[in-house]
N, C-alpha and C. Protein backbone atom coordinates (compact mmCIF):
# COMPACT_ATOMS: atom_id res chain seq x y z
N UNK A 1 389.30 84.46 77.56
CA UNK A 1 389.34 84.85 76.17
C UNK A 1 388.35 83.95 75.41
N UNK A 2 387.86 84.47 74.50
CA UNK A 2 386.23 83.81 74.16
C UNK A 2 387.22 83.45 72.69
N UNK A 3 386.33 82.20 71.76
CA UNK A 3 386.54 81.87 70.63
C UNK A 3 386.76 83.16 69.84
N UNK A 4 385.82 84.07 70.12
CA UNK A 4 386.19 84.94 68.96
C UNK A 4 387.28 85.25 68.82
N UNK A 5 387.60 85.88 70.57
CA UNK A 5 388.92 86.96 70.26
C UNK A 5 390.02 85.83 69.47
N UNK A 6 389.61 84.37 70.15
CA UNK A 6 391.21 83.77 69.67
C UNK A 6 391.40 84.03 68.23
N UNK A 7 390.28 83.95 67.78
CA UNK A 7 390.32 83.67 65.73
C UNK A 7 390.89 85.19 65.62
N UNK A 8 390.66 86.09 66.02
CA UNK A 8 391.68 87.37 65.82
C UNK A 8 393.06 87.46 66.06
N UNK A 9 393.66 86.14 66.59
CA UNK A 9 394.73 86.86 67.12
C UNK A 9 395.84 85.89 65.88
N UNK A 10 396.93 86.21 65.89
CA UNK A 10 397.74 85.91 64.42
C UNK A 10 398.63 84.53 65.08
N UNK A 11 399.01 83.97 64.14
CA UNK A 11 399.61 82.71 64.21
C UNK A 11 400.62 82.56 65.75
N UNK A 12 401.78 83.64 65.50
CA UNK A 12 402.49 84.51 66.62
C UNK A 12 401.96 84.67 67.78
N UNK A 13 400.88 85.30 67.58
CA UNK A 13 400.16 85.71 68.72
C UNK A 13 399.92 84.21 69.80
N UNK A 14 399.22 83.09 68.63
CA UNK A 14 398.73 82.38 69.45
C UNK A 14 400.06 81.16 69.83
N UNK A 15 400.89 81.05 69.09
CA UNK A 15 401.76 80.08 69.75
C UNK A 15 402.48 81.06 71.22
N UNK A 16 402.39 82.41 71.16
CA UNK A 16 402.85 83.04 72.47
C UNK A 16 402.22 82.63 73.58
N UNK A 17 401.00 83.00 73.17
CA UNK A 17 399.84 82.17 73.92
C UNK A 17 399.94 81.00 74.86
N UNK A 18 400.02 80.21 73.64
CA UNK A 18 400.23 78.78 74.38
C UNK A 18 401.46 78.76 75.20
N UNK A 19 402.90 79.38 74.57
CA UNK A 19 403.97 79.40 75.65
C UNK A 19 403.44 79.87 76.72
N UNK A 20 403.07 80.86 76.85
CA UNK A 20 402.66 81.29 78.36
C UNK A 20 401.80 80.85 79.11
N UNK A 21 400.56 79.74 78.16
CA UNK A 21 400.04 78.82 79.16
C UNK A 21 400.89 77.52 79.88
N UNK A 22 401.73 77.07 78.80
CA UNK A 22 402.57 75.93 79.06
C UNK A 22 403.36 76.78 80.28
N UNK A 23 404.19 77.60 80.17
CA UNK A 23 404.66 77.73 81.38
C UNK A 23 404.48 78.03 82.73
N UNK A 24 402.67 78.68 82.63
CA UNK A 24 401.47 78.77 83.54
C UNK A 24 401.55 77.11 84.31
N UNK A 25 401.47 76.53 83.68
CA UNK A 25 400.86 75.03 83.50
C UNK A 25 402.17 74.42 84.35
N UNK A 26 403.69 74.75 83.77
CA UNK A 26 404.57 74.25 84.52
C UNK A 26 404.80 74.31 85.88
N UNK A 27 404.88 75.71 86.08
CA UNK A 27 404.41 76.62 87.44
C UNK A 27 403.73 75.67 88.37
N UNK A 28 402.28 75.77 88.39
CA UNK A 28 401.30 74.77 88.37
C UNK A 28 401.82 73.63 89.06
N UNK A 29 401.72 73.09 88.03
CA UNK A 29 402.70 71.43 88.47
C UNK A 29 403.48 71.66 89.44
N UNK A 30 404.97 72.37 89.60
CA UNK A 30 406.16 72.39 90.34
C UNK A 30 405.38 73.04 91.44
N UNK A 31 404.12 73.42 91.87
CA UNK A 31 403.60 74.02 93.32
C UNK A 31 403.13 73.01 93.73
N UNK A 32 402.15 71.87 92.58
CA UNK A 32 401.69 70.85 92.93
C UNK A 32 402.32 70.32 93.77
N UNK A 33 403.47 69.56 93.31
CA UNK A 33 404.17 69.13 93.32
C UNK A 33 405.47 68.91 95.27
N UNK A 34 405.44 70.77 94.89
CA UNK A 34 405.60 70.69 96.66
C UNK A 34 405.18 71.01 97.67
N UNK A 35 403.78 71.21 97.00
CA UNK A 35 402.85 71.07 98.18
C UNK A 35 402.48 69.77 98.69
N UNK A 36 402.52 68.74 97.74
CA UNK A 36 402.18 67.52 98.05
C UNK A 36 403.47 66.81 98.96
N UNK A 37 404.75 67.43 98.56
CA UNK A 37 405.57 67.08 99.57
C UNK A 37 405.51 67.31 101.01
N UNK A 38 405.18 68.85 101.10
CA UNK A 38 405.15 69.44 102.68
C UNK A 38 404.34 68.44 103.24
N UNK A 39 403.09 68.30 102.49
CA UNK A 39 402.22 67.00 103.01
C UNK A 39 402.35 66.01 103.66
N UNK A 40 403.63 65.37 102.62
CA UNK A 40 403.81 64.27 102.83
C UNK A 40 404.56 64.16 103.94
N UNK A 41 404.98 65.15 104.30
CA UNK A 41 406.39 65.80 105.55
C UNK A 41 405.64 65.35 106.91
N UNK A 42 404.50 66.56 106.83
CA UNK A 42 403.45 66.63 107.56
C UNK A 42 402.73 65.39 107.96
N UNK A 43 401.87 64.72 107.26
CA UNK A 43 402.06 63.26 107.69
C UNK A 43 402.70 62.47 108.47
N UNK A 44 403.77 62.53 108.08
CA UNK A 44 404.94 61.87 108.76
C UNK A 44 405.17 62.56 109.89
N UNK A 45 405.44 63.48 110.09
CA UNK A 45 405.48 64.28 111.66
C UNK A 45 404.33 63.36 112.34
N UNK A 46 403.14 63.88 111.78
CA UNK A 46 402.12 63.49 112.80
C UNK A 46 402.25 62.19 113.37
N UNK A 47 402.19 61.33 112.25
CA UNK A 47 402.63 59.33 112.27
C UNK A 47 403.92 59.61 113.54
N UNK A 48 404.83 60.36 113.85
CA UNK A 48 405.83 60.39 114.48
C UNK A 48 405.78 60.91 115.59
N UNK A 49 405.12 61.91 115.53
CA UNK A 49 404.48 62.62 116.76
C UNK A 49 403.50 61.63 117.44
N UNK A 50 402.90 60.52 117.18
CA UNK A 50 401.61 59.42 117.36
C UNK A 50 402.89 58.44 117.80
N UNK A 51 403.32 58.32 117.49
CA UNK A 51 404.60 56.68 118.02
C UNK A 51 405.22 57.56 119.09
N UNK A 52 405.94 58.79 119.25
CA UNK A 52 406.63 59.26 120.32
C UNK A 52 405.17 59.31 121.42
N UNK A 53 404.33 59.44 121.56
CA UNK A 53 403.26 59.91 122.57
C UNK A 53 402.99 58.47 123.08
N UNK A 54 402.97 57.10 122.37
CA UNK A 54 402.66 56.38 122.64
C UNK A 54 403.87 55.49 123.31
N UNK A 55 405.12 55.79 123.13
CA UNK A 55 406.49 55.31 123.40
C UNK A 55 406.24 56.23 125.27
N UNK A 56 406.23 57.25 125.32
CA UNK A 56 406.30 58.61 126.19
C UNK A 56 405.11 57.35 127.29
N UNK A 57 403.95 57.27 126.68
CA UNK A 57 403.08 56.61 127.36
C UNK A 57 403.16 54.87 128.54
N UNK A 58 403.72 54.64 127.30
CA UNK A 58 404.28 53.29 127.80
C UNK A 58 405.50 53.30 128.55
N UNK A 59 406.66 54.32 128.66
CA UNK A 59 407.83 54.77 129.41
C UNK A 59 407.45 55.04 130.78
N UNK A 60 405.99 55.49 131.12
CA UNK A 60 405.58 56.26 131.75
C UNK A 60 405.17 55.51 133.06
N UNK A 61 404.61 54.15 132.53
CA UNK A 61 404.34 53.15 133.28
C UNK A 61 405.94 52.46 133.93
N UNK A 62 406.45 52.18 133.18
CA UNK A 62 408.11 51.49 133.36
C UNK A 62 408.18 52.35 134.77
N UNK A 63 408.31 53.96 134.30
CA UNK A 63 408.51 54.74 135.70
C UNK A 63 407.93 54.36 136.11
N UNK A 64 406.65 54.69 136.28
CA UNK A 64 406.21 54.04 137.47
C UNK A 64 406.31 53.08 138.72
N UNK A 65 406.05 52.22 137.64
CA UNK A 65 406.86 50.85 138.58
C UNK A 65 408.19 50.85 138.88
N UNK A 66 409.05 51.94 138.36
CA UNK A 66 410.53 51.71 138.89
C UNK A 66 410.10 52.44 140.60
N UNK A 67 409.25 53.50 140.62
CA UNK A 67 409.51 55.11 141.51
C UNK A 67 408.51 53.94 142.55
N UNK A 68 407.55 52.90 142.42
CA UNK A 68 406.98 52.02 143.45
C UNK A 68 408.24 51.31 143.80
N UNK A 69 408.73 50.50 143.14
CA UNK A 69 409.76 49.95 143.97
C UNK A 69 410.74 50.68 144.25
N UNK A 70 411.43 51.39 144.07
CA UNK A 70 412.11 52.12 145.02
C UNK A 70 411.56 52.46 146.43
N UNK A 71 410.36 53.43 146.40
CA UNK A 71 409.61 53.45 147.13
C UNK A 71 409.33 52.82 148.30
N UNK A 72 408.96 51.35 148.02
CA UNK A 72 409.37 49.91 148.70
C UNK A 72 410.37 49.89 149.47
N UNK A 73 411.90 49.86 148.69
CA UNK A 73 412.84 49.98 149.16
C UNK A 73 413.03 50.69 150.06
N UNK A 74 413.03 51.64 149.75
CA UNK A 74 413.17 52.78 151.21
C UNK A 74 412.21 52.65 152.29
N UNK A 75 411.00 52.26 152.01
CA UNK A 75 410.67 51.79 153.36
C UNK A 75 410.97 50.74 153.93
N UNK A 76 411.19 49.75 153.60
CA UNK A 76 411.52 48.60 153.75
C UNK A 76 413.14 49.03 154.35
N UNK A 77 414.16 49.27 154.53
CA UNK A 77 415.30 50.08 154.99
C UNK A 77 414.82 50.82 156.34
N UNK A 78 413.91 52.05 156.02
CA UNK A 78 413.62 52.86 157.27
C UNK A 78 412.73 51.96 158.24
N UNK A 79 412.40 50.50 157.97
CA UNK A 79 411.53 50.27 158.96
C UNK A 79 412.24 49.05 159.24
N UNK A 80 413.38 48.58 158.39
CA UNK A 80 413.94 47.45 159.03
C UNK A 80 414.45 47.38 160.48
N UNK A 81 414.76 46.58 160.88
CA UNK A 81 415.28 46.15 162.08
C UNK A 81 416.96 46.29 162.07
N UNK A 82 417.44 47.34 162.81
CA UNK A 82 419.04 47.76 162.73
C UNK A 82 419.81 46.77 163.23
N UNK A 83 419.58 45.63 163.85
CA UNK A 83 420.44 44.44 163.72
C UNK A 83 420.86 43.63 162.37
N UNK A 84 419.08 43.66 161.81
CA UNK A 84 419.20 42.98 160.52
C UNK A 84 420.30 43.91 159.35
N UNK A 85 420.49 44.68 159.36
CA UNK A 85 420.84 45.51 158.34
C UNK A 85 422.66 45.80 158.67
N UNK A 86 422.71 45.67 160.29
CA UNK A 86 424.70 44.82 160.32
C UNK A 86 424.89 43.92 159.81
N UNK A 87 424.35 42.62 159.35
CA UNK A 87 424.67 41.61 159.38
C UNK A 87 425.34 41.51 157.51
């Protein structure tokens, strides 16, 4: 709406106006608003999703070294000496 039309339009007219921008405007804001939340959601997943991968990672090793020594173990058993293993 150009300067002109506004100077045409009546006192009424234009405080309607403005209500309906203000509540344009509120709108607005309250999308802002939770969009910036999902965001902030989102973020946080990821930050969380980044510590579980790195927890997952480091767990991964622990196995490891548990499934070697076991490993160990059982051979160490199947190849012992069956006297040693009465005693």
């Amino acid at each position: 709406m150009t300067a002109k039309d506004l100077k045409k339009l009546s006192r009424k007219e234009l405080i309607e106006l403005l209500l309906r921008q203000s509540r344009d405007l509120q709108d607005v804001k309250k999308q802002l608003e939770d969009t910036e939340a999902k965001l902030a959601k989102r973020d946080m997943q990821i930050k969380e999703a980044g510590s579980i991968a790195e927890a997952a990672m480091s767990l991964s090793g622990v196995f490891e070294a548990a499934q070697k020594a076991a490993d160990e173990y059982l051979y160490q058993i199947k190849h012992a000496d069956p006297e040693t293993l009465k005693g």
